[in-house]
Protein backbone atom coordinates (compact mmCIF):
# COMPACT_ATOMS: atom_id res chain seq x y z
CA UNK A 1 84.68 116.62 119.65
CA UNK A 2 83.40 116.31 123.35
CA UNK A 3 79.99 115.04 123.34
CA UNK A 4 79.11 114.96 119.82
CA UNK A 5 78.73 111.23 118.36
CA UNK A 6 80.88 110.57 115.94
CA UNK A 7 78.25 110.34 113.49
CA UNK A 8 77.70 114.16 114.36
CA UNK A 9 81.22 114.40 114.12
CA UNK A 10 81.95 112.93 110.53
CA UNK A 11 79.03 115.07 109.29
CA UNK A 12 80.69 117.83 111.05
CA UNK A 13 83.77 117.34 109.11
CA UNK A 14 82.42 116.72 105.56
CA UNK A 15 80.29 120.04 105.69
CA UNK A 16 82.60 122.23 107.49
CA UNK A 17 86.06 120.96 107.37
CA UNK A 18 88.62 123.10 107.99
CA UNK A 19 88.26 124.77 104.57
CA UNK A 20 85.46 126.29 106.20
CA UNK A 21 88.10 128.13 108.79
CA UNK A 22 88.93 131.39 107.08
CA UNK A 23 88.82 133.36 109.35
CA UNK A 24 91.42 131.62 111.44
CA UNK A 25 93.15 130.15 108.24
CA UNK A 26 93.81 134.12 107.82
CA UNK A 27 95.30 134.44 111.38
CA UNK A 28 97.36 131.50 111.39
CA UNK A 29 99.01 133.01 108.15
CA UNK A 30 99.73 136.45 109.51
CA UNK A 31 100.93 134.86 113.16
CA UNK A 32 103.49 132.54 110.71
CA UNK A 33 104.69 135.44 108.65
CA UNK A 34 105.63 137.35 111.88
CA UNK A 35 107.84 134.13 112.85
CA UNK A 36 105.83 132.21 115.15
CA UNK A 37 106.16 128.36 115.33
CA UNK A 38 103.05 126.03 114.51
CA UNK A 39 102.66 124.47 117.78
CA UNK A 40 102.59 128.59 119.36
CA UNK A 41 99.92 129.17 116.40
CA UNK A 42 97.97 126.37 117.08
CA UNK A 43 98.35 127.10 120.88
CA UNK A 44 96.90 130.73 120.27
CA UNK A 45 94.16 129.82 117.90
CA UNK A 46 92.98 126.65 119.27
CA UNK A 47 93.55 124.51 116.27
CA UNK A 48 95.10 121.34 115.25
CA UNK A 49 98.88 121.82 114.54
CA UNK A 50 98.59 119.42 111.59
CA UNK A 51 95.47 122.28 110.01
CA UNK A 52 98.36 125.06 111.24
CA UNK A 53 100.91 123.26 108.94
CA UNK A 54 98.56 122.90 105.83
CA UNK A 55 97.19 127.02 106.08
CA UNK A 56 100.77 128.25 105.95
CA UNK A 57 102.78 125.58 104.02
CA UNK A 58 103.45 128.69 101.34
CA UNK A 59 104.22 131.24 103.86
CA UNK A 60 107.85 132.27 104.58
CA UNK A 61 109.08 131.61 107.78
CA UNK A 62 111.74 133.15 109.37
CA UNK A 63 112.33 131.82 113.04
CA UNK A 64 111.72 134.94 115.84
CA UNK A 65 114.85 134.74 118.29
CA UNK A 66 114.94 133.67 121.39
CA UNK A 67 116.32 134.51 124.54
CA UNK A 68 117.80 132.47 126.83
CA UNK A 69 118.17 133.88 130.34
CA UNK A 70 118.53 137.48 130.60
CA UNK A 71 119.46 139.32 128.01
CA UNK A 72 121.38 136.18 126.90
CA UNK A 73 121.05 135.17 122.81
CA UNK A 74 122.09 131.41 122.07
CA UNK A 75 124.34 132.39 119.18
CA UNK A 76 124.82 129.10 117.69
CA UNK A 77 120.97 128.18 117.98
CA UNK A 78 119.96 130.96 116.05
CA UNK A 79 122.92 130.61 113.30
CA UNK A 80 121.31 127.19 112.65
CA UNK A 81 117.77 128.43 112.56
CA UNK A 82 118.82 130.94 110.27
CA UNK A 83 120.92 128.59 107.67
CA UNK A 84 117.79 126.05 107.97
CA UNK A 85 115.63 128.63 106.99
CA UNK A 86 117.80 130.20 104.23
CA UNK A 87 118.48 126.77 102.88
CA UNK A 88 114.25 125.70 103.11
CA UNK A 89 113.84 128.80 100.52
CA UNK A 90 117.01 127.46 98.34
CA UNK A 91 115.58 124.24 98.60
CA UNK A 92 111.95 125.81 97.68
CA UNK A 93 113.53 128.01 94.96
CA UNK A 94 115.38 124.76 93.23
CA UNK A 95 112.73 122.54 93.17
CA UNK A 96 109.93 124.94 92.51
CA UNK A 97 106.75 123.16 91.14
CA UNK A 98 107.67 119.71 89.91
CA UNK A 99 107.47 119.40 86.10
CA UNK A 100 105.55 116.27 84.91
CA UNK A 101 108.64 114.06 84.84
CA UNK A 102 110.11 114.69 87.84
CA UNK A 103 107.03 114.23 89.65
CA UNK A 104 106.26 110.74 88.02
CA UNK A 105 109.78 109.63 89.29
CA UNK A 106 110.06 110.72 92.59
CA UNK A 107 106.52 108.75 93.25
CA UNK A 108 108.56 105.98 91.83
CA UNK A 109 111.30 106.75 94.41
CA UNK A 110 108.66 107.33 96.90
CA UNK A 111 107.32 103.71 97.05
CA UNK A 112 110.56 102.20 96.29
CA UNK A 113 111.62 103.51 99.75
CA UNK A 114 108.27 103.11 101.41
CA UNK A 115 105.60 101.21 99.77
CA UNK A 116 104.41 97.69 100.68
CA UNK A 117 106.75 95.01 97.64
CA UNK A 118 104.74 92.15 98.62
CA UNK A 119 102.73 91.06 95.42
CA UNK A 120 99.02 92.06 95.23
CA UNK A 121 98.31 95.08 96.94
CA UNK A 122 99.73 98.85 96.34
CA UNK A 123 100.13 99.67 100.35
CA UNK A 124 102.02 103.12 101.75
CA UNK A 125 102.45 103.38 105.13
CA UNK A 126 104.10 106.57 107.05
CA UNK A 127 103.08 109.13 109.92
CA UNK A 128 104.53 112.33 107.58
CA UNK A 129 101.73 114.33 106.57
CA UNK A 130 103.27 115.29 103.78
CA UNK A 131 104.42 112.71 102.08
CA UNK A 132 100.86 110.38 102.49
CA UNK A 133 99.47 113.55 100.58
CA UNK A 134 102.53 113.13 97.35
CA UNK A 135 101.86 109.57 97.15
CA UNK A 136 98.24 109.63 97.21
CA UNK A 137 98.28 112.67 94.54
CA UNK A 138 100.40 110.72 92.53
CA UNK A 139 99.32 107.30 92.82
CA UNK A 140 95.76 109.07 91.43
CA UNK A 141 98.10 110.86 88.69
CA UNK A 142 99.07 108.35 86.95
CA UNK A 143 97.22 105.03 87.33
CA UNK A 144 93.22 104.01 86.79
CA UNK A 145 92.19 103.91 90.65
CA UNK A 146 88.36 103.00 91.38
CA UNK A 147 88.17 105.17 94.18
CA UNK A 148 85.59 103.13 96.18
CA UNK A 149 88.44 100.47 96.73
CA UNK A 150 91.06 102.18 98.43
CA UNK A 151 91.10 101.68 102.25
CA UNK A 152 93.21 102.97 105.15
CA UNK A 153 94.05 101.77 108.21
CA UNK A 154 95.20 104.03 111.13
CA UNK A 155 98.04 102.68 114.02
CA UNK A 156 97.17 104.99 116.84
CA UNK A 157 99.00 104.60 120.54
CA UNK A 158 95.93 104.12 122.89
CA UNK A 159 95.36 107.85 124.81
CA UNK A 160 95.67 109.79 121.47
CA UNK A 161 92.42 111.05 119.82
CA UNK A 162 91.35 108.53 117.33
CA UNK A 163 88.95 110.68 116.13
CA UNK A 164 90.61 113.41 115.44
CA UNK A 165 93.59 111.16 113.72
CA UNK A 166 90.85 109.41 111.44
CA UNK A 167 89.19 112.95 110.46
CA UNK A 168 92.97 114.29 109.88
CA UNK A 169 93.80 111.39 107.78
CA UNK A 170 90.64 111.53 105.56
CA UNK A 171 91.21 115.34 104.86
CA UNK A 172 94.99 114.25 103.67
CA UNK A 173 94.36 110.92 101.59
CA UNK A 174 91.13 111.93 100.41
CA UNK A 175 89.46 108.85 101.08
CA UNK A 176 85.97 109.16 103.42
CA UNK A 177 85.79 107.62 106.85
CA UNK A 178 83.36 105.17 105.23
CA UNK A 179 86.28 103.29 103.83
CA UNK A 180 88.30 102.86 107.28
CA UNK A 181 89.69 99.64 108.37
CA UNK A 182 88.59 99.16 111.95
CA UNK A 183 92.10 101.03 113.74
CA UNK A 184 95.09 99.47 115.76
CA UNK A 185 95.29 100.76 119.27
CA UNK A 186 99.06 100.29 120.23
CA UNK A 187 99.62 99.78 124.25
CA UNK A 188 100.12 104.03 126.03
CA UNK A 189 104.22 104.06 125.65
CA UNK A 190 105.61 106.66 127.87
CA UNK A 191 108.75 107.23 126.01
CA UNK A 192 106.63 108.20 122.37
CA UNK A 193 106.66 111.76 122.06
CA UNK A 194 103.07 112.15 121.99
CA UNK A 195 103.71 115.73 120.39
CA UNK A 196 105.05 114.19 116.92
CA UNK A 197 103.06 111.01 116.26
CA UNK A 198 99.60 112.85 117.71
CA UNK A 199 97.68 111.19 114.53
CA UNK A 200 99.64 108.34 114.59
CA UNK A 201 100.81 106.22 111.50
CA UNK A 202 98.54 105.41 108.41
CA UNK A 203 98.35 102.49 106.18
CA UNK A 204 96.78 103.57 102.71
CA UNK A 205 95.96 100.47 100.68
CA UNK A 206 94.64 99.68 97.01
CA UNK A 207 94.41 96.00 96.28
CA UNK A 208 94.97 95.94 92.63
CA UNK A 209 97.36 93.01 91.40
CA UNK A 210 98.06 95.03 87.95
CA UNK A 211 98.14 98.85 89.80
CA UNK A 212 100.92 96.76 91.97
CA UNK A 213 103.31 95.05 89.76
CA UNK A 214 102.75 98.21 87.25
CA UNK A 215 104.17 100.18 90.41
CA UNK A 216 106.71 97.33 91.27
CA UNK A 217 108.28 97.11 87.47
CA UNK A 218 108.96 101.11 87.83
CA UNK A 219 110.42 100.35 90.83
CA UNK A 220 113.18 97.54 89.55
CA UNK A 221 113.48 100.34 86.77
CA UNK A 222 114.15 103.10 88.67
CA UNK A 223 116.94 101.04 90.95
CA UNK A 224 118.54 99.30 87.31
CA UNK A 225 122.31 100.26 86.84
CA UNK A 226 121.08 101.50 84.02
CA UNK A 227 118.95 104.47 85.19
CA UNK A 228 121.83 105.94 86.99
CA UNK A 229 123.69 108.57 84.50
CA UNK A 230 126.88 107.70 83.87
């Protein structure tokens, strides 16, 4: 945000947001749908490529080819972009919207591969965008959360905007900047691809003994012998 304090900032964010972006929300979608990558997007419209990924999640991509040297295709390159994208819209076309069930379950399935199992507190930590926003939607879904409890904490390499990672983080989990734990800077490392962790990792945390052992005995009942068909 350049100069602005971040007090400007955070009021910045919860009046504007990127909601507020139509106009380029608009572009980004019409720049996607003529096969441009988000980072290119981003590039053009001078936008975060995490706000790129959430405007055109539902648009279908199909990957423009590339050349490589004159007038020289890679073949193979663009037979994998092309079975990637034909099996994303299987994939899409399978799963379509998630029917009550099978969303409760794959939450389940969620935390039982990445949630905190340490009695007493109901903690999810990953860098994916996308799955932070499933397991906040359904930790909300189906359990009594008093909002003003949950927390997050952000692990950000040192050089990477912390700003921007806490504002991108908020707009994901839903949970306002208010209710940050103070961050942990991790030493510059010059082998991180800076590209793919630019918001770092998040910790999203609701200390609820019940909410957690409610969570944990779906868990053990999910992974029972006797959940898997025979």
């Amino acid at each position: 945000m350049g100069a602005l304090s971040y007090r400007t900032y955070v009021r910045y964010h919860d009046n504007m947001g990127y909601r507020g972006k139509l106009r380029e929300q608009q572009q980004a979608r019409d720049l996607r749908a003529q096969g441009l990558t988000l980072q290119a997007i981003a590039d053009r419209l001078g936008v975060s490529k995490s706000s790129v990924s959430l405007w055109v999640r539902d648009v279908p991509f199909t990957p423009k080819k590339r050349q490589y040297g004159p007038n020289r295709p890679n073949r193979l390159r663009d037979e994998k972009l092309a079975q990637i994208a034909a099996l994303d819209q299987a994939g899409r076309e399978r799963v379509a919207i998630l029917s009550d069930d099978a969303f409760f379950v794959a939450g389940v399935a969620l935390y039982a591969g990445e949630g905190a199992k340490r009695d007493g507190t109901v903690q999810f930590a990953n860098s994916d965008t996308a799955m932070v926003r499933f397991f906040c939607s359904w930790l909300r879904r189906y359990f009594v959360i008093d909002e003003s409890r949950l927390r997050v904490r952000v692990y950000l390499h040192e050089g990477l905007d912390l700003e921007a990672a806490h504002g991108h983080w908020s707009d994901v989990t839903g949970i306002s900047l208010g209710q940050f734990y103070a961050p942990y800077r991790a030493a510059a490392d010059a082998t991180m691809r800076t590209n793919k962790h630019e918001f770092g990792c998040v910790y999203v945390v609701y200390c609820c003994s019940r909410t957690h052992r409610a969570v944990m005995g779906l868990v053990r009942a999910l992974l029972s012998p006797d959940a898997i068909p025979g």
